[in-house]
C-alpha atoms as a PDB file:
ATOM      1  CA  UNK A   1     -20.012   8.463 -30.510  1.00  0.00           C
ATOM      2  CA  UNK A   2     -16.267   9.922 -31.319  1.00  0.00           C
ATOM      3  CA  UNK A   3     -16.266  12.635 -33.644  1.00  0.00           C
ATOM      4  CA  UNK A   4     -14.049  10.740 -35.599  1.00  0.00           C
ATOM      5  CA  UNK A   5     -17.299   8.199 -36.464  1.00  0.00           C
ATOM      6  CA  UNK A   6     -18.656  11.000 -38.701  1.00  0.00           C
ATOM      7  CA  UNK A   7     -15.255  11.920 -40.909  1.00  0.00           C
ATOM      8  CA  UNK A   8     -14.628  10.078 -43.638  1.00  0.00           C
ATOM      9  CA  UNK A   9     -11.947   7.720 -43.786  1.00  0.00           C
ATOM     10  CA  UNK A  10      -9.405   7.395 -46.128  1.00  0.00           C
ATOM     11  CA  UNK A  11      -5.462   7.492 -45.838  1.00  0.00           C
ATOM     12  CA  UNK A  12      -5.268  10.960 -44.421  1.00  0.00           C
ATOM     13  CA  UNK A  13      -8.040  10.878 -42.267  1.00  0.00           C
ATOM     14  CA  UNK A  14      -8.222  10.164 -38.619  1.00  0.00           C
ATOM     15  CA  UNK A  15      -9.770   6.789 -37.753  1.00  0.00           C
ATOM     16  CA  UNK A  16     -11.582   5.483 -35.363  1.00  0.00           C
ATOM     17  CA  UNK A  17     -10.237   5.043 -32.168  1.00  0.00           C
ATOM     18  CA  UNK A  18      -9.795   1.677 -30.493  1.00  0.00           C
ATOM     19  CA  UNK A  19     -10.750   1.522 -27.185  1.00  0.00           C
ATOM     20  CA  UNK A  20      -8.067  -0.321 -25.133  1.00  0.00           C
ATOM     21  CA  UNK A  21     -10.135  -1.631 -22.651  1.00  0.00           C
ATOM     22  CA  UNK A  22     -11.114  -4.370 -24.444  1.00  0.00           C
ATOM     23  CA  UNK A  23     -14.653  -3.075 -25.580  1.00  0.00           C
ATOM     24  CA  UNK A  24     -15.500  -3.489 -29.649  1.00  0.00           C
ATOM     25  CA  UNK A  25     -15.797  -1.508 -32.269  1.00  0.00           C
ATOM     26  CA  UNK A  26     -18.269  -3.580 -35.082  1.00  0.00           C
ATOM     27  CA  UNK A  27     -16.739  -3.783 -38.240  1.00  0.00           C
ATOM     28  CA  UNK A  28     -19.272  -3.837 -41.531  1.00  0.00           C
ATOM     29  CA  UNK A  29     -16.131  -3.110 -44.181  1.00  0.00           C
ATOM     30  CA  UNK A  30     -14.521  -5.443 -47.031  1.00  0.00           C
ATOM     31  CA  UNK A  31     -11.130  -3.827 -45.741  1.00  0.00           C
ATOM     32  CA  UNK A  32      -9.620  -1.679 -42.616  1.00  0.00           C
ATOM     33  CA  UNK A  33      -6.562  -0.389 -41.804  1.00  0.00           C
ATOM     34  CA  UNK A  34      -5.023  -0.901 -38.382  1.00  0.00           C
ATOM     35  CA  UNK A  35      -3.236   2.339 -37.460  1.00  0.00           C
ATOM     36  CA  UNK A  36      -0.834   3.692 -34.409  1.00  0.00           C
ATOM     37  CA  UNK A  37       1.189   3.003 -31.282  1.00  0.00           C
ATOM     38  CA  UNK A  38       0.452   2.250 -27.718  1.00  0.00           C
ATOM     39  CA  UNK A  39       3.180   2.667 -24.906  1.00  0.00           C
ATOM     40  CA  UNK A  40       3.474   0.434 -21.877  1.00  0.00           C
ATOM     41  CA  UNK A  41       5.044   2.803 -18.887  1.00  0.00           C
ATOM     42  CA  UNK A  42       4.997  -0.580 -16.837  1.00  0.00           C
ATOM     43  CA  UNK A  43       7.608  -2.197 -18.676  1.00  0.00           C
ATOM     44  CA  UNK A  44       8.852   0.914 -21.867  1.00  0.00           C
ATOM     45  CA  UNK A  45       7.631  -1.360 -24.522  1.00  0.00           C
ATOM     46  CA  UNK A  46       5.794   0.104 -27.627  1.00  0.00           C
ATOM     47  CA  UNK A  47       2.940  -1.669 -29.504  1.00  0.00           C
ATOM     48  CA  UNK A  48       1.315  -1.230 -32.750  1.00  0.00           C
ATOM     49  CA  UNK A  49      -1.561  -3.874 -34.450  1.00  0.00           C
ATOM     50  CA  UNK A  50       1.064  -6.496 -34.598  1.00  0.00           C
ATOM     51  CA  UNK A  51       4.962  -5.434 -33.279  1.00  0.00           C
ATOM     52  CA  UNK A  52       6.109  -4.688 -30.448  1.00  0.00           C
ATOM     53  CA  UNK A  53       9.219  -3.035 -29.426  1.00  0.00           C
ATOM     54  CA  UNK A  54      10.829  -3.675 -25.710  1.00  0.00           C
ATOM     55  CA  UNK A  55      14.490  -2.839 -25.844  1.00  0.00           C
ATOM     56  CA  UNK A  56      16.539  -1.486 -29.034  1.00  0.00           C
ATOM     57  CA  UNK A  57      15.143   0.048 -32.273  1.00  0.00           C
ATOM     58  CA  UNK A  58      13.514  -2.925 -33.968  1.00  0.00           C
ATOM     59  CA  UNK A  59       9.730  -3.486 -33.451  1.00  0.00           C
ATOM     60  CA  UNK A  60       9.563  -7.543 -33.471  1.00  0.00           C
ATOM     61  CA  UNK A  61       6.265  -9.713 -34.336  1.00  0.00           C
ATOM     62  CA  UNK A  62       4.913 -10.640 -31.179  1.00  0.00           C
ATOM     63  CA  UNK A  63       1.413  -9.909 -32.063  1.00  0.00           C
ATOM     64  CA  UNK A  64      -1.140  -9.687 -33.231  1.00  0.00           C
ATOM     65  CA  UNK A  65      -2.288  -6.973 -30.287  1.00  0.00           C
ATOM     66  CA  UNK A  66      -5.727  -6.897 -32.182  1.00  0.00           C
ATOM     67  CA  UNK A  67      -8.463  -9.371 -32.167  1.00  0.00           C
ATOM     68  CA  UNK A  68      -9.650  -9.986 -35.497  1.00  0.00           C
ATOM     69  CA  UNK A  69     -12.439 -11.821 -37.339  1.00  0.00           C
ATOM     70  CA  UNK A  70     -11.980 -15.776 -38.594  1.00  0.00           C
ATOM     71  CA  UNK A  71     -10.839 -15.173 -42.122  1.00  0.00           C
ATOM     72  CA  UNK A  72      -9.159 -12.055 -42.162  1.00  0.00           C
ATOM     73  CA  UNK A  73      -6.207 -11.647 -44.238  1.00  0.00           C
ATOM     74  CA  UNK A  74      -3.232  -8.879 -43.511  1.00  0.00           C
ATOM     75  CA  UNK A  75      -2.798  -7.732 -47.297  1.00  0.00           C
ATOM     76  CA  UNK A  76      -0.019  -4.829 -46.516  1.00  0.00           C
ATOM     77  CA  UNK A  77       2.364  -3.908 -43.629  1.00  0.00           C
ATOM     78  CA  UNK A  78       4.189  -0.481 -43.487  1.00  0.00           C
ATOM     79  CA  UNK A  79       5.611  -1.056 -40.072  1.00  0.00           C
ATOM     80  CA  UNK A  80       7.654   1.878 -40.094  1.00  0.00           C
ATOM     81  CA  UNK A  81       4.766   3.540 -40.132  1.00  0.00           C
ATOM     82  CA  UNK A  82       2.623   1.062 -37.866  1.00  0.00           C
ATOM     83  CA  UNK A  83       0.144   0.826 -40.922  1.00  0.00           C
ATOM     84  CA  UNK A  84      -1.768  -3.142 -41.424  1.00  0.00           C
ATOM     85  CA  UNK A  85      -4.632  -3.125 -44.263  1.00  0.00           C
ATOM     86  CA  UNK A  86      -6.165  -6.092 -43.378  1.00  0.00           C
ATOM     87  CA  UNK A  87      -9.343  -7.616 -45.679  1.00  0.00           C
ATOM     88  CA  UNK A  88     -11.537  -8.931 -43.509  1.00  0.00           C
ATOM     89  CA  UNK A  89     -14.870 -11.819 -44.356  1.00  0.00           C
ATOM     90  CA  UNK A  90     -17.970 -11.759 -45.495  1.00  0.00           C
ATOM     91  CA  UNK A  91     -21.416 -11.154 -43.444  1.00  0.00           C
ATOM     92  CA  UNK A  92     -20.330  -8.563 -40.896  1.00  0.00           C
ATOM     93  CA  UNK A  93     -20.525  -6.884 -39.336  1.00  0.00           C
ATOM     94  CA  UNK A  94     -17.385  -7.958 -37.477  1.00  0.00           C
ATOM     95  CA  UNK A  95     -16.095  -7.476 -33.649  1.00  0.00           C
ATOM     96  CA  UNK A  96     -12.787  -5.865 -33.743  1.00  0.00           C
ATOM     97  CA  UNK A  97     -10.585  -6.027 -30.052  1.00  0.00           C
ATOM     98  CA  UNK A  98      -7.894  -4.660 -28.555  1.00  0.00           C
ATOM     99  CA  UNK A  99      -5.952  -7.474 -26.766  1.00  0.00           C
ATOM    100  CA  UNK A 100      -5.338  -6.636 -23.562  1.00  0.00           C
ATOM    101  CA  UNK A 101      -5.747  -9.754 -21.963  1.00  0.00           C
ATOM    102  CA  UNK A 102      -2.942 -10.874 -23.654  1.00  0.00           C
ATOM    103  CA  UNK A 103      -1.126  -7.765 -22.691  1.00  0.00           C
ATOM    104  CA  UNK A 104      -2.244  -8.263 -19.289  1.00  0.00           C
ATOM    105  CA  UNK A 105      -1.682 -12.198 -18.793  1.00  0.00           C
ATOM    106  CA  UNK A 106       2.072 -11.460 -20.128  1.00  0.00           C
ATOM    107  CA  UNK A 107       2.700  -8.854 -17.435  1.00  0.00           C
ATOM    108  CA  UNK A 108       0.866 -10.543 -14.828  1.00  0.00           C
ATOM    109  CA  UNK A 109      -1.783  -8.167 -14.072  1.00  0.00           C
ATOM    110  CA  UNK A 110      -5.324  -7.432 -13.793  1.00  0.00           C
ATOM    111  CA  UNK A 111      -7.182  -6.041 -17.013  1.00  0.00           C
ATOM    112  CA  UNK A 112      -7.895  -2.609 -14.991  1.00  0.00           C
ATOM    113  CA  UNK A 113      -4.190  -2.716 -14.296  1.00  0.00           C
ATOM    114  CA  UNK A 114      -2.937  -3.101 -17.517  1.00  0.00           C
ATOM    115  CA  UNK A 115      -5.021  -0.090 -18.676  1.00  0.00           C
ATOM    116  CA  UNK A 116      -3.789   2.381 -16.157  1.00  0.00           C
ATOM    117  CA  UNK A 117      -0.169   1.750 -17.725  1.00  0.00           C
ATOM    118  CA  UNK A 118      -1.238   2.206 -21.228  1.00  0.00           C
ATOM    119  CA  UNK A 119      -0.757   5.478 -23.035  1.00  0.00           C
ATOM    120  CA  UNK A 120      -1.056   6.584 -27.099  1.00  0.00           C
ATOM    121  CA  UNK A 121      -3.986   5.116 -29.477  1.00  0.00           C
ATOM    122  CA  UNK A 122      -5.034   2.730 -31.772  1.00  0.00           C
ATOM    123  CA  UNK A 123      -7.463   3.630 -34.713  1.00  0.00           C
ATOM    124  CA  UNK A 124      -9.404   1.673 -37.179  1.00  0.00           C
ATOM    125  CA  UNK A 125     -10.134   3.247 -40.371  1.00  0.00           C
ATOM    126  CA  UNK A 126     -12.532   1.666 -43.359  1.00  0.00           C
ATOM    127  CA  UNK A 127     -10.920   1.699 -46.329  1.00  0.00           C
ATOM    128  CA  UNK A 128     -13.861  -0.573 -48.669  1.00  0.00           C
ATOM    129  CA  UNK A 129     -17.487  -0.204 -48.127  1.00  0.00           C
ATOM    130  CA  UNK A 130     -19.835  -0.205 -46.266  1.00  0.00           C
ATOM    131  CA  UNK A 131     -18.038   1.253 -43.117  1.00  0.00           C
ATOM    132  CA  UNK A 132     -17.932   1.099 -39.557  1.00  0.00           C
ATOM    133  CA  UNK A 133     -20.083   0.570 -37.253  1.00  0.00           C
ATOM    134  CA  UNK A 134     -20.580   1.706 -33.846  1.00  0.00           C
ATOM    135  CA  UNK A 135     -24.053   1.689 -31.770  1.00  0.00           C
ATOM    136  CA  UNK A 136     -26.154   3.071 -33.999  1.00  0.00           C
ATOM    137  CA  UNK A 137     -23.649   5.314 -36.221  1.00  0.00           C
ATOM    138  CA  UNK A 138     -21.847   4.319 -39.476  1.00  0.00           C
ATOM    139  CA  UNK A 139     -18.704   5.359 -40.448  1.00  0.00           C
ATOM    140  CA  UNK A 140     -17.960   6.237 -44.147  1.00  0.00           C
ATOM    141  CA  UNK A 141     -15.748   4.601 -45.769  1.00  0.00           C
ATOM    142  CA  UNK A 142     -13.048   5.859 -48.106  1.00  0.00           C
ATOM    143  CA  UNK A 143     -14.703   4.505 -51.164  1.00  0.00           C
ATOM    144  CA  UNK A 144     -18.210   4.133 -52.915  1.00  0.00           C
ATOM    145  CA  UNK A 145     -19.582   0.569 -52.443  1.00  0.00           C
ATOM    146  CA  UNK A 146     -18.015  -1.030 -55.231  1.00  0.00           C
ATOM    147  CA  UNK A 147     -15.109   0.724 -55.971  1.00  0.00           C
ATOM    148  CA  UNK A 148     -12.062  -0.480 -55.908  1.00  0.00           C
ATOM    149  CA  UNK A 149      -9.362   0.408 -53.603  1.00  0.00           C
ATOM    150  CA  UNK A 150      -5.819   0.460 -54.932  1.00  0.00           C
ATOM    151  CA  UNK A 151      -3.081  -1.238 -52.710  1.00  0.00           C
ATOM    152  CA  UNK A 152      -0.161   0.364 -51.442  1.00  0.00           C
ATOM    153  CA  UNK A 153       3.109  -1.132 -52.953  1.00  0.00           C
ATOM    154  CA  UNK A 154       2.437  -4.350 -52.214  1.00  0.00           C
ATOM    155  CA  UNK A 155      -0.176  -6.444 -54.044  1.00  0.00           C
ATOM    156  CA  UNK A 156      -2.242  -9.232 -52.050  1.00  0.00           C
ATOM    157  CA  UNK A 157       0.333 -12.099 -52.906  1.00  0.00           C
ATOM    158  CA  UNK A 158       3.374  -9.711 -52.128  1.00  0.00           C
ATOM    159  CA  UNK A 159       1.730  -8.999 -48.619  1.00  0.00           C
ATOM    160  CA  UNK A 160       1.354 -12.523 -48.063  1.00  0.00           C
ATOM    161  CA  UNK A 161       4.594 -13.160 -48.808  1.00  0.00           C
ATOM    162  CA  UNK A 162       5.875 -10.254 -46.118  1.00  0.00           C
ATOM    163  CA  UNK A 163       3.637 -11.806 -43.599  1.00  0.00           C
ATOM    164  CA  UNK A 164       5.607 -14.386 -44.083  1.00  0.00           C
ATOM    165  CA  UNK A 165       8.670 -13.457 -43.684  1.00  0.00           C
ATOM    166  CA  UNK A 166       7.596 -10.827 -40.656  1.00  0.00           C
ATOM    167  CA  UNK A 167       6.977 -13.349 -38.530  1.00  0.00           C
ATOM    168  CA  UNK A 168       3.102 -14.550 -39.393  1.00  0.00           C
ATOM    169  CA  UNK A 169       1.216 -17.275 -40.836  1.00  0.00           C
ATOM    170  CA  UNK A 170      -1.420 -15.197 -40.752  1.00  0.00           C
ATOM    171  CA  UNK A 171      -3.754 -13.649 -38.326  1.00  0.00           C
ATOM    172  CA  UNK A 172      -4.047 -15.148 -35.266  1.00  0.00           C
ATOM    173  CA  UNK A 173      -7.825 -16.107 -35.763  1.00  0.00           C
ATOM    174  CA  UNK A 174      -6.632 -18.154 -39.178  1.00  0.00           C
ATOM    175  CA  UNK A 175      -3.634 -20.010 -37.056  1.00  0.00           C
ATOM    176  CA  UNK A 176      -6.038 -22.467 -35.784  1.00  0.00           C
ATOM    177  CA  UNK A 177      -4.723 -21.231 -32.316  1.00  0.00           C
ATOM    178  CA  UNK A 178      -8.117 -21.527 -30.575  1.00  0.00           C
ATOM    179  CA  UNK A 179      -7.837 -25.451 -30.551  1.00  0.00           C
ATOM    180  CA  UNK A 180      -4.562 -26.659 -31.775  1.00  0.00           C
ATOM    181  CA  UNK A 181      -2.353 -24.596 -29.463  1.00  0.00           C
ATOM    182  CA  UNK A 182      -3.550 -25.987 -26.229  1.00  0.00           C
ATOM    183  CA  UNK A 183      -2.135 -29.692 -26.504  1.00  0.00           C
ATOM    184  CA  UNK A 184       1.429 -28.116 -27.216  1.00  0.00           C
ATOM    185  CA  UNK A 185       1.192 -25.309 -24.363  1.00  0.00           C
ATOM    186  CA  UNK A 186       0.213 -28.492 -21.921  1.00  0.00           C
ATOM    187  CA  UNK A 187       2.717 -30.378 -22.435  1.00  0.00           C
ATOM    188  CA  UNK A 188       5.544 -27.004 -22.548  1.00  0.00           C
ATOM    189  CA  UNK A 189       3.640 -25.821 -19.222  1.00  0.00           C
ATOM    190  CA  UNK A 190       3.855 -30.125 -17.824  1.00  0.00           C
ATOM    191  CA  UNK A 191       7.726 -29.961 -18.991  1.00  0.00           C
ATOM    192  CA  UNK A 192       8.253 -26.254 -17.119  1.00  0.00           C
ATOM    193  CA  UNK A 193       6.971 -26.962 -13.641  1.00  0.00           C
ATOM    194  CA  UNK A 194       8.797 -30.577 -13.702  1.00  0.00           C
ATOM    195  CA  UNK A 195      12.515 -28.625 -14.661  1.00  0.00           C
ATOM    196  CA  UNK A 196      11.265 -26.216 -11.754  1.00  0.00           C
ATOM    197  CA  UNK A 197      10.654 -28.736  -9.275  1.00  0.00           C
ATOM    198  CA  UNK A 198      14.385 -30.604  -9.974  1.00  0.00           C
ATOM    199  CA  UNK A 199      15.943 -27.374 -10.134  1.00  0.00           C
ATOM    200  CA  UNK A 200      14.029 -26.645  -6.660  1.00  0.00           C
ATOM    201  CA  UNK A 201      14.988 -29.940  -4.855  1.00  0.00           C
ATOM    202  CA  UNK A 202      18.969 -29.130  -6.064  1.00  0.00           C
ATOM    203  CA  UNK A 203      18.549 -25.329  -4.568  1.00  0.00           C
ATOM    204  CA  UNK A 204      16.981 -26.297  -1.560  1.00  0.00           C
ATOM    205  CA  UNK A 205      14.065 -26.082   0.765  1.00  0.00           C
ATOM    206  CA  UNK A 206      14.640 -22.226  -0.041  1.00  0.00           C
ATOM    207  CA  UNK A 207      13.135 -22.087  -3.088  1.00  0.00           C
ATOM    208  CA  UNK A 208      10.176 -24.571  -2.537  1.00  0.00           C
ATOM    209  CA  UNK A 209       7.864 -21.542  -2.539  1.00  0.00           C
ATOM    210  CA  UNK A 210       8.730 -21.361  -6.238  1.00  0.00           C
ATOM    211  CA  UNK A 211       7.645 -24.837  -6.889  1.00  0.00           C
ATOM    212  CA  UNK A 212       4.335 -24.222  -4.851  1.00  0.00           C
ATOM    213  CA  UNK A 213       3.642 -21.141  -7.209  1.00  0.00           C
ATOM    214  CA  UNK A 214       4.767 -22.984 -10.586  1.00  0.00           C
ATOM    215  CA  UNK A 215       1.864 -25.733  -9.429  1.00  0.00           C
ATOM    216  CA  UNK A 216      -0.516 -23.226  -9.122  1.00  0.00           C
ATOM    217  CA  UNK A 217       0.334 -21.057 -12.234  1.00  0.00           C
ATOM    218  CA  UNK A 218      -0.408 -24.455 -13.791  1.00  0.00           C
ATOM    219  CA  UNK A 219      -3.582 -24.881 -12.103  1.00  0.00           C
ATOM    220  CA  UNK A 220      -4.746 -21.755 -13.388  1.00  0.00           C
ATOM    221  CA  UNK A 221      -3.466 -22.409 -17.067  1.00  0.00           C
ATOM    222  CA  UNK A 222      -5.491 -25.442 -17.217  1.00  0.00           C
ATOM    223  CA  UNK A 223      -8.630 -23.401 -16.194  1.00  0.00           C
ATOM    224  CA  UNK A 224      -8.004 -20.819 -18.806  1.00  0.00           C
ATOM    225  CA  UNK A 225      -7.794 -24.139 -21.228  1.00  0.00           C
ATOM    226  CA  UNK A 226     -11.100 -25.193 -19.608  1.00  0.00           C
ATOM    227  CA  UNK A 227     -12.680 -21.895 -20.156  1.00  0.00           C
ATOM    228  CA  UNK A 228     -11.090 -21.990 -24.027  1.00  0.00           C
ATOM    229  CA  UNK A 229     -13.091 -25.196 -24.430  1.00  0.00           C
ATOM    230  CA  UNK A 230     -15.770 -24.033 -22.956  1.00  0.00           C
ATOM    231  CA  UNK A 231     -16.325 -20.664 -26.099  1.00  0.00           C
ATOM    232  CA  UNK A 232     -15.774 -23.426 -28.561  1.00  0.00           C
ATOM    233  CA  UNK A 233     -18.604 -25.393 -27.800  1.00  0.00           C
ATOM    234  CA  UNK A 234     -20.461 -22.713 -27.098  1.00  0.00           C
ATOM    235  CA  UNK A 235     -19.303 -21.152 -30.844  1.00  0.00           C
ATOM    236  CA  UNK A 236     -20.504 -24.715 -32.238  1.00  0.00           C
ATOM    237  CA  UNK A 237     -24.140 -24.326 -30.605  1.00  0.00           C
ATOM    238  CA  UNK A 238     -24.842 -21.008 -32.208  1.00  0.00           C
ATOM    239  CA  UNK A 239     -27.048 -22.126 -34.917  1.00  0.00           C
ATOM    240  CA  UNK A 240     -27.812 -20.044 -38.585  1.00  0.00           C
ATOM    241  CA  UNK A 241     -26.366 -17.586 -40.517  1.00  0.00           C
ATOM    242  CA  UNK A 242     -27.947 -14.249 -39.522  1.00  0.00           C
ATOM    243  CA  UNK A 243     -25.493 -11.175 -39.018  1.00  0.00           C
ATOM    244  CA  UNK A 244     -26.446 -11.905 -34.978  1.00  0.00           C
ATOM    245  CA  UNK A 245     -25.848 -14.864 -34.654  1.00  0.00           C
ATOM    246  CA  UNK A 246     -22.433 -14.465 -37.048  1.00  0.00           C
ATOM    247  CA  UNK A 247     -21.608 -11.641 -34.448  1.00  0.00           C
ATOM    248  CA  UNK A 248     -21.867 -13.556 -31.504  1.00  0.00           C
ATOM    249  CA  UNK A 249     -19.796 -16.405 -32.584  1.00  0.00           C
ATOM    250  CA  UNK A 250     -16.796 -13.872 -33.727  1.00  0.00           C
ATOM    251  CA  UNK A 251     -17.402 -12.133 -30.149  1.00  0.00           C
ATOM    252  CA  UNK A 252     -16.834 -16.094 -28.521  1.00  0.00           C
ATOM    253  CA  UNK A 253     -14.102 -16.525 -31.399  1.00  0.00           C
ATOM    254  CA  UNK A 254     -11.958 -13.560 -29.805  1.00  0.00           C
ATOM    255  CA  UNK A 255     -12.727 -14.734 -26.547  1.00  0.00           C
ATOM    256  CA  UNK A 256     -11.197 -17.900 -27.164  1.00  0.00           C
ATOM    257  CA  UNK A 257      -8.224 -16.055 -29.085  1.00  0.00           C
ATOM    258  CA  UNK A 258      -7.700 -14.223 -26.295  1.00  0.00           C
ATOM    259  CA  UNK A 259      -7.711 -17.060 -23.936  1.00  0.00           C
ATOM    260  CA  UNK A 260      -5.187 -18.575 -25.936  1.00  0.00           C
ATOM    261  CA  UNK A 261      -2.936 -15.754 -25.457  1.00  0.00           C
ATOM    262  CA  UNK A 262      -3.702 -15.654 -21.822  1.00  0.00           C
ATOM    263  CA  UNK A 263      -2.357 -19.459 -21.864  1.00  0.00           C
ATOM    264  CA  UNK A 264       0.667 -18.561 -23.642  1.00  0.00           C
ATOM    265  CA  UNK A 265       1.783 -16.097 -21.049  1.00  0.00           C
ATOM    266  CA  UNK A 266       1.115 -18.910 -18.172  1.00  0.00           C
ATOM    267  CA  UNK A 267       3.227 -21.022 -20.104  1.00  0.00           C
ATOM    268  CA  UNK A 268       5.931 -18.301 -21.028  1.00  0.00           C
ATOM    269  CA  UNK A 269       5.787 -17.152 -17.387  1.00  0.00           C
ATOM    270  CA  UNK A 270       6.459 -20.847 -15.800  1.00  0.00           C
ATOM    271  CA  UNK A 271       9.280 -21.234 -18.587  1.00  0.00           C
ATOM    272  CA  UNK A 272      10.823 -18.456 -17.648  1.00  0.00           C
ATOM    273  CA  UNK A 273      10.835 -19.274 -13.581  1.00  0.00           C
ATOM    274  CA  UNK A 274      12.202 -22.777 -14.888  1.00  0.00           C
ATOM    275  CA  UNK A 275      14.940 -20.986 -16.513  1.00  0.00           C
ATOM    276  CA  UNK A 276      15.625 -18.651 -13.778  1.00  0.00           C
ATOM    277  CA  UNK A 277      16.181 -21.697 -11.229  1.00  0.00           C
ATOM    278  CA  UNK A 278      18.740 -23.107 -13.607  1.00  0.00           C
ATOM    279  CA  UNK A 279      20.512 -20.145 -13.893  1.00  0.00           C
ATOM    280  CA  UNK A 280      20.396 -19.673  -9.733  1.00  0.00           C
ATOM    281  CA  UNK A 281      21.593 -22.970  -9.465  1.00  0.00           C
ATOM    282  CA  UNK A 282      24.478 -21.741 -11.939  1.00  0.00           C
ATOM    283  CA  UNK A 283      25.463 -19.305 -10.196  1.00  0.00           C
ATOM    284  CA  UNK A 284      25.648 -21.132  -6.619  1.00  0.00           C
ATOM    285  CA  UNK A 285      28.124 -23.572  -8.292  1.00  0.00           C
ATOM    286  CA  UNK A 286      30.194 -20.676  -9.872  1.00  0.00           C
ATOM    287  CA  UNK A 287      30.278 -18.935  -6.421  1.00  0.00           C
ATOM    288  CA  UNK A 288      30.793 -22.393  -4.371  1.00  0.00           C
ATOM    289  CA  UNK A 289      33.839 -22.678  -7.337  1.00  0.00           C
ATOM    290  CA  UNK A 290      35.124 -19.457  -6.526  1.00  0.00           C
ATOM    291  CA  UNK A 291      35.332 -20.508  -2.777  1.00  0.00           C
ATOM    292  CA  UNK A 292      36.715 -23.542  -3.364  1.00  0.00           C
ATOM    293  CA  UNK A 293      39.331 -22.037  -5.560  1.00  0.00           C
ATOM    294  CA  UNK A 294      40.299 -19.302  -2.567  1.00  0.00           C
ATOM    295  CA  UNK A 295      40.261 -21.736  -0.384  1.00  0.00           C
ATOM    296  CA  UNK A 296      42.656 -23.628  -2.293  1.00  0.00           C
ATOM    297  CA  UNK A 297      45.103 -20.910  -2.738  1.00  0.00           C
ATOM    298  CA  UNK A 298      44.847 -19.857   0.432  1.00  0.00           C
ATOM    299  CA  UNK A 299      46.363 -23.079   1.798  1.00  0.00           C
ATOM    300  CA  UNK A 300      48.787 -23.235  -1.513  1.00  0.00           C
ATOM    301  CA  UNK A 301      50.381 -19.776   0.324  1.00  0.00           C
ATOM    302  CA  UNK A 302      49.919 -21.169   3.917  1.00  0.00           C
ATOM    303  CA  UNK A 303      51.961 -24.310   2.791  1.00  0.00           C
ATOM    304  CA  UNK A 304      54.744 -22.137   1.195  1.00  0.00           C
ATOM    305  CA  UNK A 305      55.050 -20.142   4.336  1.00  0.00           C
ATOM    306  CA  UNK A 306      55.365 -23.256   5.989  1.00  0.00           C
ATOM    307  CA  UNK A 307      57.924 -24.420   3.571  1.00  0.00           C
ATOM    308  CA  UNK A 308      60.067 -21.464   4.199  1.00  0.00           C
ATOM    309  CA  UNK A 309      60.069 -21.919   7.684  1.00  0.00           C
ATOM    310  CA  UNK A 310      61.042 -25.368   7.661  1.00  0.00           C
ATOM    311  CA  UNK A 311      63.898 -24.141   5.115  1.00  0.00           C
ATOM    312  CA  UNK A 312      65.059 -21.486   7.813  1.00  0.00           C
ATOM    313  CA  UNK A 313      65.015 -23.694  10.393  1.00  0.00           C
ATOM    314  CA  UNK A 314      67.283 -26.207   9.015  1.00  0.00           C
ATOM    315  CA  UNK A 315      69.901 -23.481   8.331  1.00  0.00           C
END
């Protein structure tokens, strides 16, 4: 285990580092905090738990980056920082993720090539008992079980009320996103690949290699919803209320999370390629515009030259 899994955590402490492959670390703590910055060399962004940053000096909420447990509750931000205390259920312990297969699905790559472009950390540190677990080795958490642990500025309803206006309704385990999202991202990923294939019949027999990979993008989307479906009946058939069997259904519970977010880039991706053929079309009328304007003039100057000939050659 890290060396880190022996310190004890508390605000000035190092914590726990997340691996960004993907793997867990098991959470057995009433509260954690979510700490650090990863950088992207494929495309410059910078990520923390829940903002990301890809052009300008503003991180924006495009997370979460971090799969969480169903129930958890982000109590205080300092995103200046990159600081999220986040309270999480009872009965853990608790799988805790790093997303990269939303990271990847957005960038369109493979999980292994995702992680080859990642550089910088992400740590989890316990803040309430009983601590974190990993394998076989606890670590300590900042205060005796029992005790409480006073909140940074903001108090729980304050916290809510900045996750709010950050961006969130919540953690992405508590938006309902494992089920509800997919009828909306079918019909946005339906309505992209039909404005692709007009746009493609107006450009051309050019472009129909865009509409062929728009189909298939959607192909794959709607396995990814399959799959989806697929955890959450598998989630329902885990029977009793052990800390295994809890455990396994959070494990399936990120999975689906994280399949959503795999469908979201899909859909983002064909949107985008729909939005790129109307712009190409754009631009072949503004150029075609621009001929037919030089033309024009062209023939205005041709005709005056003409004119004055005429005019000399009645003098």
């Amino acid at each position: 285990a890290p060396a880190s899994a022996q310190e004890r955590c508390d605000e000035t402490s190092v914590g726990l580092e997340l691996p960004l492959d993907g793997s867990p670390i098991y959470v057995n703590a009433e509260e954690i905090e979510l700490r650090g910055t990863v950088d992207s060399i494929a495309d410059g962004s910078v990520l923390d738990a829940f903002a990301r940053r890809s052009d300008g000096r503003s991180f924006v909420a495009e997370g979460p980056f971090v799969g969480l447990p169903m129930g958890s509750e982000l109590v205080h931000e300092d995103v200046a920082a990159h600081r999220y205390r986040v309270r999480l259920p009872h009965a853990g312990p608790h799988a805790v993720t790093f997303a990269i297969g939303r990271i990847a699905s957005a960038q369109l790559r493979t999980r292994s090539e995702t992680l080859a472009t990642l550089r910088g950390r992400l740590e989890v540190c316990a803040l309430r008992a009983p601590g974190l677990v990993v394998g076989d080795v606890v670590v300590e958490s900042a205060g005796a079980s029992g005790e409480t642990v006073e909140a940074s500025a903001a108090p729980f309803v304050g916290g809510a009320a900045l996750l709010g206006l950050f961006g969130f309704a919540g953690l992405f385990a508590r938006r309902r996103r494992s089920r509800d999202a997919w009828p909306k991202l079918e019909r946005r990923a339906d309505r992209a690949v039909r404005a692709s294939e007009r746009e493609v019949a107006r450009l051309g027999p050019a472009f129909a290699p865009v509409a062929s990979g728009a189909a298939e993008v959607l192909e794959v989307f709607r396995g990814v919803r399959a799959h989806a479906a697929e955890l959450q009946r598998a989630v329902a058939r885990i029977g009793g209320e052990g800390r295994e069997a809890a455990t396994r259904r959070d494990a399936l519970r990120a999975e689906a999370a994280v399949a959503v977010a795999r469908g979201e880039g899909l859909v983002e991706r064909l949107e985008g390629t729909a939005a790129s053929l109307v712009a190409e079309l754009a631009e072949q009328h503004r150029v075609r515009d621009i001929d037919e304007r030089a033309v024009r003039l062209g023939r205005e100057l041709e005709l005056a030259v003409a004119a004055d000939r005429e005019a000399r050659a009645e003098v």
